[in-house]
PDB file of N, CA and C in Angstrom:
ATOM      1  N   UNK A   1     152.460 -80.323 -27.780  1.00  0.00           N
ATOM      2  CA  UNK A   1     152.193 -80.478 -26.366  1.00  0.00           C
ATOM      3  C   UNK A   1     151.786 -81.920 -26.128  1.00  0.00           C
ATOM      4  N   UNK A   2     151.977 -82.344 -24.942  1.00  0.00           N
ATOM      5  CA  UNK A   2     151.957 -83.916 -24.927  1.00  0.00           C
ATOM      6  C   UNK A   2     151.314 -83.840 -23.366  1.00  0.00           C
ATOM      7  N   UNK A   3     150.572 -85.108 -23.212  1.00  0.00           N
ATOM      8  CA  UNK A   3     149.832 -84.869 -21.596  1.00  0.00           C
ATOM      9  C   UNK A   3     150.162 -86.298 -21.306  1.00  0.00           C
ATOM     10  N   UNK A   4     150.967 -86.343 -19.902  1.00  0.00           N
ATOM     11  CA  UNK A   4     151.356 -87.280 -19.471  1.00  0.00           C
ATOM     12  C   UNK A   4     150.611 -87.547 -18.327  1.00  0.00           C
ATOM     13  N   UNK A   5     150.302 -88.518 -18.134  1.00  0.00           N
ATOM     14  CA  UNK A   5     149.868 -89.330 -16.501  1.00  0.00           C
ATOM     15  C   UNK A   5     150.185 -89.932 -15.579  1.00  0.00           C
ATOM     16  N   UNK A   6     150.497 -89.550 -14.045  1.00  0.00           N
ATOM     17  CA  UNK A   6     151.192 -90.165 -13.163  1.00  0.00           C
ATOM     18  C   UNK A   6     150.357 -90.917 -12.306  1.00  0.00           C
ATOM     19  N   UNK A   7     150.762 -91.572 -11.469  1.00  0.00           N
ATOM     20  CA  UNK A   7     150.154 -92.162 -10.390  1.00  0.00           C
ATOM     21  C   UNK A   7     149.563 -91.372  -9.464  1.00  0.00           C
ATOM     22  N   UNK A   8     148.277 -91.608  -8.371  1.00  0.00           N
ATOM     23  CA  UNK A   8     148.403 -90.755  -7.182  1.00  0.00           C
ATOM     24  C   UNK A   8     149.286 -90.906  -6.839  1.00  0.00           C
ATOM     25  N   UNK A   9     150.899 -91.364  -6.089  1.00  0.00           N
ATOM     26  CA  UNK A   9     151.761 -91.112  -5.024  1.00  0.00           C
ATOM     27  C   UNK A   9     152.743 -89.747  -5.439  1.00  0.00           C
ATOM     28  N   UNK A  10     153.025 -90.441  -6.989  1.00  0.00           N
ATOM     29  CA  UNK A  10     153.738 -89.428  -7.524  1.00  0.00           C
ATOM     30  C   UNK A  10     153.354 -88.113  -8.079  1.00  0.00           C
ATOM     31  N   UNK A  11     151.993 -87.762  -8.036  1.00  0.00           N
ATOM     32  CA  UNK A  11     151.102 -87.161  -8.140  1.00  0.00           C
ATOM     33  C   UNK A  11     151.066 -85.856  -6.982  1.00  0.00           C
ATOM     34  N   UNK A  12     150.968 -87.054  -5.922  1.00  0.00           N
ATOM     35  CA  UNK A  12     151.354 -86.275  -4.491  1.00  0.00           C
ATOM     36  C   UNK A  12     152.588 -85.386  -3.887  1.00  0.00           C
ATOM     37  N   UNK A  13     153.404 -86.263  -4.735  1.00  0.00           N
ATOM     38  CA  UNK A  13     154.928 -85.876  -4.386  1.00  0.00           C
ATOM     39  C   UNK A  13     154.962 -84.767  -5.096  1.00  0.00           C
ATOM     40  N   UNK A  14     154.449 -84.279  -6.267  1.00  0.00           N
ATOM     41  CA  UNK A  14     154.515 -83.303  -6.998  1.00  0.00           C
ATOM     42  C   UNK A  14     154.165 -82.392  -6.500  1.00  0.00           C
ATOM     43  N   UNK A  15     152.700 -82.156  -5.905  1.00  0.00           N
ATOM     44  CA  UNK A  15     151.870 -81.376  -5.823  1.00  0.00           C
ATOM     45  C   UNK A  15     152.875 -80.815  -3.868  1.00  0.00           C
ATOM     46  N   UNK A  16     153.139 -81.806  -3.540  1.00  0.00           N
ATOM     47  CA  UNK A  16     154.015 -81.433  -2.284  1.00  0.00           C
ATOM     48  C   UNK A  16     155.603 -80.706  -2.672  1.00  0.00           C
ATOM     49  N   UNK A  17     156.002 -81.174  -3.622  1.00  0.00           N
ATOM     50  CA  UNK A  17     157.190 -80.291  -4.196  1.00  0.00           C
ATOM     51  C   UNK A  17     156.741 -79.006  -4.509  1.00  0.00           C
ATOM     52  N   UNK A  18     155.660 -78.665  -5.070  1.00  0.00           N
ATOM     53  CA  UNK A  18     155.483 -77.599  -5.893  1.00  0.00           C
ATOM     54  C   UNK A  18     155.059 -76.847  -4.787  1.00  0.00           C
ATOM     55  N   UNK A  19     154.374 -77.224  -3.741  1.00  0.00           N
ATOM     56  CA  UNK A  19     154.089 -76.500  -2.385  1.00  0.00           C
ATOM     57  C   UNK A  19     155.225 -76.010  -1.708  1.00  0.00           C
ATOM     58  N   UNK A  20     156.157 -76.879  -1.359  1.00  0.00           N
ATOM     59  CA  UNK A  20     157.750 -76.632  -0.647  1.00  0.00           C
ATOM     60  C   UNK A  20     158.103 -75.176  -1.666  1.00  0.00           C
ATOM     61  N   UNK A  21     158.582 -75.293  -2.906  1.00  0.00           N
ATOM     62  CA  UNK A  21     158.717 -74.360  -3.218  1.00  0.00           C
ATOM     63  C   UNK A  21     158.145 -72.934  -3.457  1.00  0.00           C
ATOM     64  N   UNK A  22     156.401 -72.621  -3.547  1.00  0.00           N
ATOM     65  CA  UNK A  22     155.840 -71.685  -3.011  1.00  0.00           C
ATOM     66  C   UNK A  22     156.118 -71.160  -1.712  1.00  0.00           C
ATOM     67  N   UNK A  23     156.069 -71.840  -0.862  1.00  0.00           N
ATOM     68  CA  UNK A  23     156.641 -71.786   0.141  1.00  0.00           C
ATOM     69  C   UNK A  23     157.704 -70.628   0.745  1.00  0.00           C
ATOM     70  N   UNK A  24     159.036 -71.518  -0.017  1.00  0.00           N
ATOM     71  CA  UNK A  24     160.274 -70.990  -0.011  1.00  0.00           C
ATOM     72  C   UNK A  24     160.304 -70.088  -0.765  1.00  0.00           C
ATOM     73  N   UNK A  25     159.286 -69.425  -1.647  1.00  0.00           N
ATOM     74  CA  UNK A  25     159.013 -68.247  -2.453  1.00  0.00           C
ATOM     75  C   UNK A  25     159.400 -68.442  -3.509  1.00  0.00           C
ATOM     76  N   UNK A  26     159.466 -69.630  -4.448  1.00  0.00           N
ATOM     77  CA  UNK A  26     159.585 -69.914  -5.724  1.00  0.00           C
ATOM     78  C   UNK A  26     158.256 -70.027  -6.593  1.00  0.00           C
ATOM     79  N   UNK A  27     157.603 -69.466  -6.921  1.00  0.00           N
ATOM     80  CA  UNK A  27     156.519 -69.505  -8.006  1.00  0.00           C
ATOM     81  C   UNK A  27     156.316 -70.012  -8.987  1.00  0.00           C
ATOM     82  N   UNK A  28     156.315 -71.561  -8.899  1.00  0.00           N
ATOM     83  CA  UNK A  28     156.288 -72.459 -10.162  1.00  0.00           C
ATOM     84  C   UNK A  28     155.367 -73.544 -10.682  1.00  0.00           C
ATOM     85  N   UNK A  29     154.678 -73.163 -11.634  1.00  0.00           N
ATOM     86  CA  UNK A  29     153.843 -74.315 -11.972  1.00  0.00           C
ATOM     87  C   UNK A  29     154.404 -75.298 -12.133  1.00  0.00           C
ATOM     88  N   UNK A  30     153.715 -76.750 -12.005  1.00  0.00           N
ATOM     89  CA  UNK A  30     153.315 -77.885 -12.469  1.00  0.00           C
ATOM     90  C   UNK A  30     154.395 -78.211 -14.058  1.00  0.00           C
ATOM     91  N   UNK A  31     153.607 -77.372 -15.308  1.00  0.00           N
ATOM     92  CA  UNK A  31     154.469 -77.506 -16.056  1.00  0.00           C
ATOM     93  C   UNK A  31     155.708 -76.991 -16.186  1.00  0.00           C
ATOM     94  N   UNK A  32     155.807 -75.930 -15.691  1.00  0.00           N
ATOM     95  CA  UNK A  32     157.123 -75.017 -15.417  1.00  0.00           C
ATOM     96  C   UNK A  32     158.409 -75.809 -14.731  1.00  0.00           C
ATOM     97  N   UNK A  33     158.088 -76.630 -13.573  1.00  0.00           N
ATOM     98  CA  UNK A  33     158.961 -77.666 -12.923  1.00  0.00           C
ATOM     99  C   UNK A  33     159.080 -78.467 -13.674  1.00  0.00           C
ATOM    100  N   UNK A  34     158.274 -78.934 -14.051  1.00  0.00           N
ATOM    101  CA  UNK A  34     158.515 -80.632 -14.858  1.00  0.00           C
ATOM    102  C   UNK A  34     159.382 -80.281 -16.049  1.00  0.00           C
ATOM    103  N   UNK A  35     159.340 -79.116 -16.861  1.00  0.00           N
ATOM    104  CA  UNK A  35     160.634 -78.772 -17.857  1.00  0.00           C
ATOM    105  C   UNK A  35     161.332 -78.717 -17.498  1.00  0.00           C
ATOM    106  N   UNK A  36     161.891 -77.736 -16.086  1.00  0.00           N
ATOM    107  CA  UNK A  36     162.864 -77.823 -15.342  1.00  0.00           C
ATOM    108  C   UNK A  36     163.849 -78.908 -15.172  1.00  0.00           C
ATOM    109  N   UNK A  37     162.670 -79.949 -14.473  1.00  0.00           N
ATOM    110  CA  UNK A  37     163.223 -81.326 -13.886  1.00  0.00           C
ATOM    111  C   UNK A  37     163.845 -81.841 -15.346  1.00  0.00           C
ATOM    112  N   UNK A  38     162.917 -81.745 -16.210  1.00  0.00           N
ATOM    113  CA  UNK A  38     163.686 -82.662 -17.130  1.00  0.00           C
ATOM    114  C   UNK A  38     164.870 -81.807 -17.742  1.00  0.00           C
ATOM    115  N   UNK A  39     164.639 -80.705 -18.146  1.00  0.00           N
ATOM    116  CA  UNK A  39     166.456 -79.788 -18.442  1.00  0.00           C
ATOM    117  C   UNK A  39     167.308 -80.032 -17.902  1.00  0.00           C
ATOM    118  N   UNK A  40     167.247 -80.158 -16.399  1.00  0.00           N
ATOM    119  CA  UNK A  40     168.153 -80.518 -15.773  1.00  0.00           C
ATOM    120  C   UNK A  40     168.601 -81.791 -15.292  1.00  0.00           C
ATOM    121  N   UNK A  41     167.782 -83.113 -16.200  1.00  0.00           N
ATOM    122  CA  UNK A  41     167.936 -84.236 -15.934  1.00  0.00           C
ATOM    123  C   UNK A  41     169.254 -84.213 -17.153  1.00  0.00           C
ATOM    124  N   UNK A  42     168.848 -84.067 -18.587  1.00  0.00           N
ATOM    125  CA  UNK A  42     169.531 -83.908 -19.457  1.00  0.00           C
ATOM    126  C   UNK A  42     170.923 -83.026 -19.236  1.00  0.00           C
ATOM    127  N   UNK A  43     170.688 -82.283 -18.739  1.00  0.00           N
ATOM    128  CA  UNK A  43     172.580 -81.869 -18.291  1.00  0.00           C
ATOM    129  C   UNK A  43     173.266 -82.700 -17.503  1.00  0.00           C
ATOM    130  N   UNK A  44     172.338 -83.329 -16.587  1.00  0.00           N
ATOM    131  CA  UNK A  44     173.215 -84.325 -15.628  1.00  0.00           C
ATOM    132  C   UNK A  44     173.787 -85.158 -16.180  1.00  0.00           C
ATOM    133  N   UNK A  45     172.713 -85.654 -17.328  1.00  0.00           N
ATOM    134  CA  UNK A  45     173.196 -86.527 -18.306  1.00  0.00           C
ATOM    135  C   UNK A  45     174.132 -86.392 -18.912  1.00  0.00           C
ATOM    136  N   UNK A  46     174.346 -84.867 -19.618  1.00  0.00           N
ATOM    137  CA  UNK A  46     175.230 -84.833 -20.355  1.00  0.00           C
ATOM    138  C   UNK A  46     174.890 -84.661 -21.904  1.00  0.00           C
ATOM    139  N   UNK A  47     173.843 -84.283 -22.381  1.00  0.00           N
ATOM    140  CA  UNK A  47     173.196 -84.395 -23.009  1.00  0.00           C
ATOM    141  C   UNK A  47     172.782 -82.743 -23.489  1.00  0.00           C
ATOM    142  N   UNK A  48     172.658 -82.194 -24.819  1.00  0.00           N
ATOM    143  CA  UNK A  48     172.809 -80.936 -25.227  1.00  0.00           C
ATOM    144  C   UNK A  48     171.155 -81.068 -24.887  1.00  0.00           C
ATOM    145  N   UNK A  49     170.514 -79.533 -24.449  1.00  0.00           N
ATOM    146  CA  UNK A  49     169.103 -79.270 -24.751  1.00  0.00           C
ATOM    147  C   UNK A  49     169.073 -78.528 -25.908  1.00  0.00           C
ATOM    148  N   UNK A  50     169.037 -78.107 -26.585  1.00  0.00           N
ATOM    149  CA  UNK A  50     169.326 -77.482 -27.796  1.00  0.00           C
ATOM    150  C   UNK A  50     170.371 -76.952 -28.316  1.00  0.00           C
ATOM    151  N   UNK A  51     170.853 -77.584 -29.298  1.00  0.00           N
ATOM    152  CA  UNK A  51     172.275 -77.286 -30.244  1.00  0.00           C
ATOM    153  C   UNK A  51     172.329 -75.726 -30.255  1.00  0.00           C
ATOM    154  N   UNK A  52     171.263 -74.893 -30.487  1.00  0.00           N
ATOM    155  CA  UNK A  52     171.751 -73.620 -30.741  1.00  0.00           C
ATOM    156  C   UNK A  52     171.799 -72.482 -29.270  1.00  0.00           C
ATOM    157  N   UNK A  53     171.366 -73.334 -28.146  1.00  0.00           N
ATOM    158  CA  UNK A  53     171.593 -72.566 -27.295  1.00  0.00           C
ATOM    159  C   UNK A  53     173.248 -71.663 -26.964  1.00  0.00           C
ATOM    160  N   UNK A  54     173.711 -72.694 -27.892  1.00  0.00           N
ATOM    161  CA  UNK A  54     175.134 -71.776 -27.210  1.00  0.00           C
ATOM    162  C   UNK A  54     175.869 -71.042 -28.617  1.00  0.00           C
ATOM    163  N   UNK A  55     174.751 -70.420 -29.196  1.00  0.00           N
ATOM    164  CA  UNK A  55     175.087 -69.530 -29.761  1.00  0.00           C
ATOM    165  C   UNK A  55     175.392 -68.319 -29.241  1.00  0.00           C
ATOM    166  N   UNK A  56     176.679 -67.945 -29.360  1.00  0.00           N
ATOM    167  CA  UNK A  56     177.491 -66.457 -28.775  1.00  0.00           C
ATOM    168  C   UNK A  56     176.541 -65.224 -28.555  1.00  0.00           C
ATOM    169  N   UNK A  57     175.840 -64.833 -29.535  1.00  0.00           N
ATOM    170  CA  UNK A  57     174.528 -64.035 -29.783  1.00  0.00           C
ATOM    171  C   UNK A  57     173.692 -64.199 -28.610  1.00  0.00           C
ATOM    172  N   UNK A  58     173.688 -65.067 -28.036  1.00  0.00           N
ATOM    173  CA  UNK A  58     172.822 -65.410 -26.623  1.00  0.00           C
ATOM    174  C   UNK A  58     173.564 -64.850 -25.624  1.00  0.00           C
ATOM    175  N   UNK A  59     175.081 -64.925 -25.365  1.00  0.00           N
ATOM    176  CA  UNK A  59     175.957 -64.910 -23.929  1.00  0.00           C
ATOM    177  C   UNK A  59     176.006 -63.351 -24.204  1.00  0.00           C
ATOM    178  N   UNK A  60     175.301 -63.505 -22.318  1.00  0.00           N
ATOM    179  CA  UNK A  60     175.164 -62.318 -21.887  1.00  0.00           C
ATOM    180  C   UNK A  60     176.355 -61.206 -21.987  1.00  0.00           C
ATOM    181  N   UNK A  61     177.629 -61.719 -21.842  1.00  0.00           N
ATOM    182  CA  UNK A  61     178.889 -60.726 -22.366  1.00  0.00           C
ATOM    183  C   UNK A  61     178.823 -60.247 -23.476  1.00  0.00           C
ATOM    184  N   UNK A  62     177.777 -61.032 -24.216  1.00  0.00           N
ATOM    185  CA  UNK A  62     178.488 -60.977 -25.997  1.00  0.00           C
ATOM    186  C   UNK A  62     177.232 -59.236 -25.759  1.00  0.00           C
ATOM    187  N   UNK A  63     176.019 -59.546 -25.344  1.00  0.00           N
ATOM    188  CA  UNK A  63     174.922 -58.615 -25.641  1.00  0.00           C
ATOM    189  C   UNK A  63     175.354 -57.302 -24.389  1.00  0.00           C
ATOM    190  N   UNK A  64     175.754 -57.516 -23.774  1.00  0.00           N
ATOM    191  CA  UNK A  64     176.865 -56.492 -23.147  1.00  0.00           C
ATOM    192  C   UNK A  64     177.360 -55.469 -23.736  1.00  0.00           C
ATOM    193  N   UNK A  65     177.995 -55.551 -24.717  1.00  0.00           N
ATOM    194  CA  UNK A  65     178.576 -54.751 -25.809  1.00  0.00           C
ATOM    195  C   UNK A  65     178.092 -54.179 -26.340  1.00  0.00           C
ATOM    196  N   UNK A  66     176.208 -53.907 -26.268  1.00  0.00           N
ATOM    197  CA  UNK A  66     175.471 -52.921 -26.539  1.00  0.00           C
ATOM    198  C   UNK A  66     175.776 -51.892 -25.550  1.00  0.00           C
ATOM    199  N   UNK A  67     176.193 -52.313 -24.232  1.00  0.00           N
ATOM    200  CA  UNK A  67     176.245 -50.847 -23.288  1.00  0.00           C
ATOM    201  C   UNK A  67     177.371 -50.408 -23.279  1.00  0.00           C
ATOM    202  N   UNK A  68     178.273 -50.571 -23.912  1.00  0.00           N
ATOM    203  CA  UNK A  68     179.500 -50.152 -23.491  1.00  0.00           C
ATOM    204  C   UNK A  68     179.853 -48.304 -23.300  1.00  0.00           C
ATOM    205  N   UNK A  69     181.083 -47.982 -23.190  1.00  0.00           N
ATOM    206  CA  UNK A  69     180.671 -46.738 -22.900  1.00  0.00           C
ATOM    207  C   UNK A  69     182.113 -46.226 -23.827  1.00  0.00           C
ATOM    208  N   UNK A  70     182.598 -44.384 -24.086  1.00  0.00           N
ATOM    209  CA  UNK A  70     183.504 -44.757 -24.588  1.00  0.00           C
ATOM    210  C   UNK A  70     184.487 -43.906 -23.222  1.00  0.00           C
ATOM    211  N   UNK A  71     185.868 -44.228 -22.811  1.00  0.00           N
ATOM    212  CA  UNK A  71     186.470 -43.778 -21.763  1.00  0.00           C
ATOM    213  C   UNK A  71     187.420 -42.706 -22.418  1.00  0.00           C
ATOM    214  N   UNK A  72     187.553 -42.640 -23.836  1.00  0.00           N
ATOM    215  CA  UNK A  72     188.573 -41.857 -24.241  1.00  0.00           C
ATOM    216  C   UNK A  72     189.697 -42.197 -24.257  1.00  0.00           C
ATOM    217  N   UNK A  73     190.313 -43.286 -24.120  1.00  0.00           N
ATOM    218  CA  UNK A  73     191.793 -43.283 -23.721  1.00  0.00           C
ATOM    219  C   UNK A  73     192.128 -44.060 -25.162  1.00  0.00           C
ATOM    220  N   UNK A  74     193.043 -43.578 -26.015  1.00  0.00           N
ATOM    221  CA  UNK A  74     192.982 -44.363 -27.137  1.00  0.00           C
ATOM    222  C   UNK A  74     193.530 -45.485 -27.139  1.00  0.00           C
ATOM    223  N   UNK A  75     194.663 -46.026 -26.444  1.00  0.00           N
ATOM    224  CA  UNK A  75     195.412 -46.912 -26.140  1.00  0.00           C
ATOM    225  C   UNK A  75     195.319 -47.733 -25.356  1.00  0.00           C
ATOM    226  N   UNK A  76     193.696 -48.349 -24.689  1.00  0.00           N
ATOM    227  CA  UNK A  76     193.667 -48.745 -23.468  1.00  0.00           C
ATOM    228  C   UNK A  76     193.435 -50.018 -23.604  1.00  0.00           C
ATOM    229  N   UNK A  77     193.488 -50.852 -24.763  1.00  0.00           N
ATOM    230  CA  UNK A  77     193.597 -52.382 -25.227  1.00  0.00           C
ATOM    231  C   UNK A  77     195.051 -52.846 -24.805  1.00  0.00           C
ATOM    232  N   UNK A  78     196.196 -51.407 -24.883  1.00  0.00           N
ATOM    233  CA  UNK A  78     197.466 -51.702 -24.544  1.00  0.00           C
ATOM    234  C   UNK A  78     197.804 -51.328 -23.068  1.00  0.00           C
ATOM    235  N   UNK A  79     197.162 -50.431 -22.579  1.00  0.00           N
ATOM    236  CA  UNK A  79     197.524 -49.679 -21.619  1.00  0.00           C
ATOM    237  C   UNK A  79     197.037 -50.454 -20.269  1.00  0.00           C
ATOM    238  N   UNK A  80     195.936 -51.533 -20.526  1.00  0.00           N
ATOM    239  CA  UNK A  80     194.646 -52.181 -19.638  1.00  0.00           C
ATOM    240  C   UNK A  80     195.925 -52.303 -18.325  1.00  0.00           C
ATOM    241  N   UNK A  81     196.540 -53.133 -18.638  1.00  0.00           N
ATOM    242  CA  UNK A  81     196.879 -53.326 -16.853  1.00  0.00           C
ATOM    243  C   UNK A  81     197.522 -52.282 -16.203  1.00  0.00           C
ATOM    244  N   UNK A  82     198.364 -51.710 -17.031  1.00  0.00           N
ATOM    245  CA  UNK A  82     198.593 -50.218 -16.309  1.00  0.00           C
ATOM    246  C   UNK A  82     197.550 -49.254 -15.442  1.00  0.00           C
ATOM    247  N   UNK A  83     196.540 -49.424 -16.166  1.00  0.00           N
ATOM    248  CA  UNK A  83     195.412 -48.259 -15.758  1.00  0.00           C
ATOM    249  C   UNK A  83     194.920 -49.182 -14.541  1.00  0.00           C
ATOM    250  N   UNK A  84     194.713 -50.455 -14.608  1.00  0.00           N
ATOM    251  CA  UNK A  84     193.597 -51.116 -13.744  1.00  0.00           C
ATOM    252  C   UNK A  84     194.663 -51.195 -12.451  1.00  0.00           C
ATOM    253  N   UNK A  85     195.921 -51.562 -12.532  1.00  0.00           N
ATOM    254  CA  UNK A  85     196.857 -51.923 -11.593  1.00  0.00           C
ATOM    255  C   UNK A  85     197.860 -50.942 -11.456  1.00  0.00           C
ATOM    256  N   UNK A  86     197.829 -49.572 -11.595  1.00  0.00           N
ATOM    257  CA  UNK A  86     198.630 -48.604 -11.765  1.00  0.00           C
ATOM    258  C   UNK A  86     200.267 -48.818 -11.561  1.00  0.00           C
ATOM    259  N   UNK A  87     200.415 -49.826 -12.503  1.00  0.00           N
ATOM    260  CA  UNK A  87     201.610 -50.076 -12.423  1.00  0.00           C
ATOM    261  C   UNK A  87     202.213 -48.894 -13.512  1.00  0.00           C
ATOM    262  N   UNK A  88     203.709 -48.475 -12.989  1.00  0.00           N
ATOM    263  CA  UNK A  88     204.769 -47.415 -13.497  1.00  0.00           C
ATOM    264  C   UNK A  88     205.647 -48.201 -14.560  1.00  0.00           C
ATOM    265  N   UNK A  89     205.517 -49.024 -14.854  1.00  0.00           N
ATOM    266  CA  UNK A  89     205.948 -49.757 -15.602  1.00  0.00           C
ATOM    267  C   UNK A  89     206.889 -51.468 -14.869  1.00  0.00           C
ATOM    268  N   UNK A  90     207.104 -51.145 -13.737  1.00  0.00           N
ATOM    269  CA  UNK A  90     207.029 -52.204 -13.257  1.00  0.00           C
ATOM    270  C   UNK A  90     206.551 -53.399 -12.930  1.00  0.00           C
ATOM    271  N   UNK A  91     206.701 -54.835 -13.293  1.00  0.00           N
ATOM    272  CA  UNK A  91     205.750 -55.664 -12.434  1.00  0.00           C
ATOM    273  C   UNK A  91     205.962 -56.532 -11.562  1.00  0.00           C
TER     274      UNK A  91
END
């Protein structure tokens, strides 16, 4: 943990940001924004926030696949656009 020090103006500006957003019904501390601000300084940048964030194991599709359900149809990896687009074999 690291403790940084600003000026009063910018100090102010903070404490007035962090108000605007209570406000607007966002509930965010002080430190909570300032990670923010900076996460999202670093994407602007272009810049990875952590290498392993985009591990597959994370994406929400991937953890999805815990709910799946089963429909019965044995063939429906082949059958998918038929069923979804009831096509007769036409397209």
């Amino acid at each position: 943990m690291s403790t940084i020090r600003i000026d009063e103006r910018h100090a102010k500006l903070l404490d007035e940001l962090i108000s605007h957003l209570v406000i607007r019904g966002d509930k965010i501390s002080k430190k909570d924004l300032i990670a923010k601000l900076i996460e999202d300084a670093m994407i602007s940048e272009g810049l990875k926030i952590n290498p392993n964030e985009d591990s597959i194991s994370d994406d929400p599709a991937w953890k999805g696949l815990d709910d799946v359900f089963e429909l019965g149809i044995k063939d429906l990896s082949e059958r998918v656009d038929e069923i979804l687009y009831k096509l007769d074999g036409e397209e």
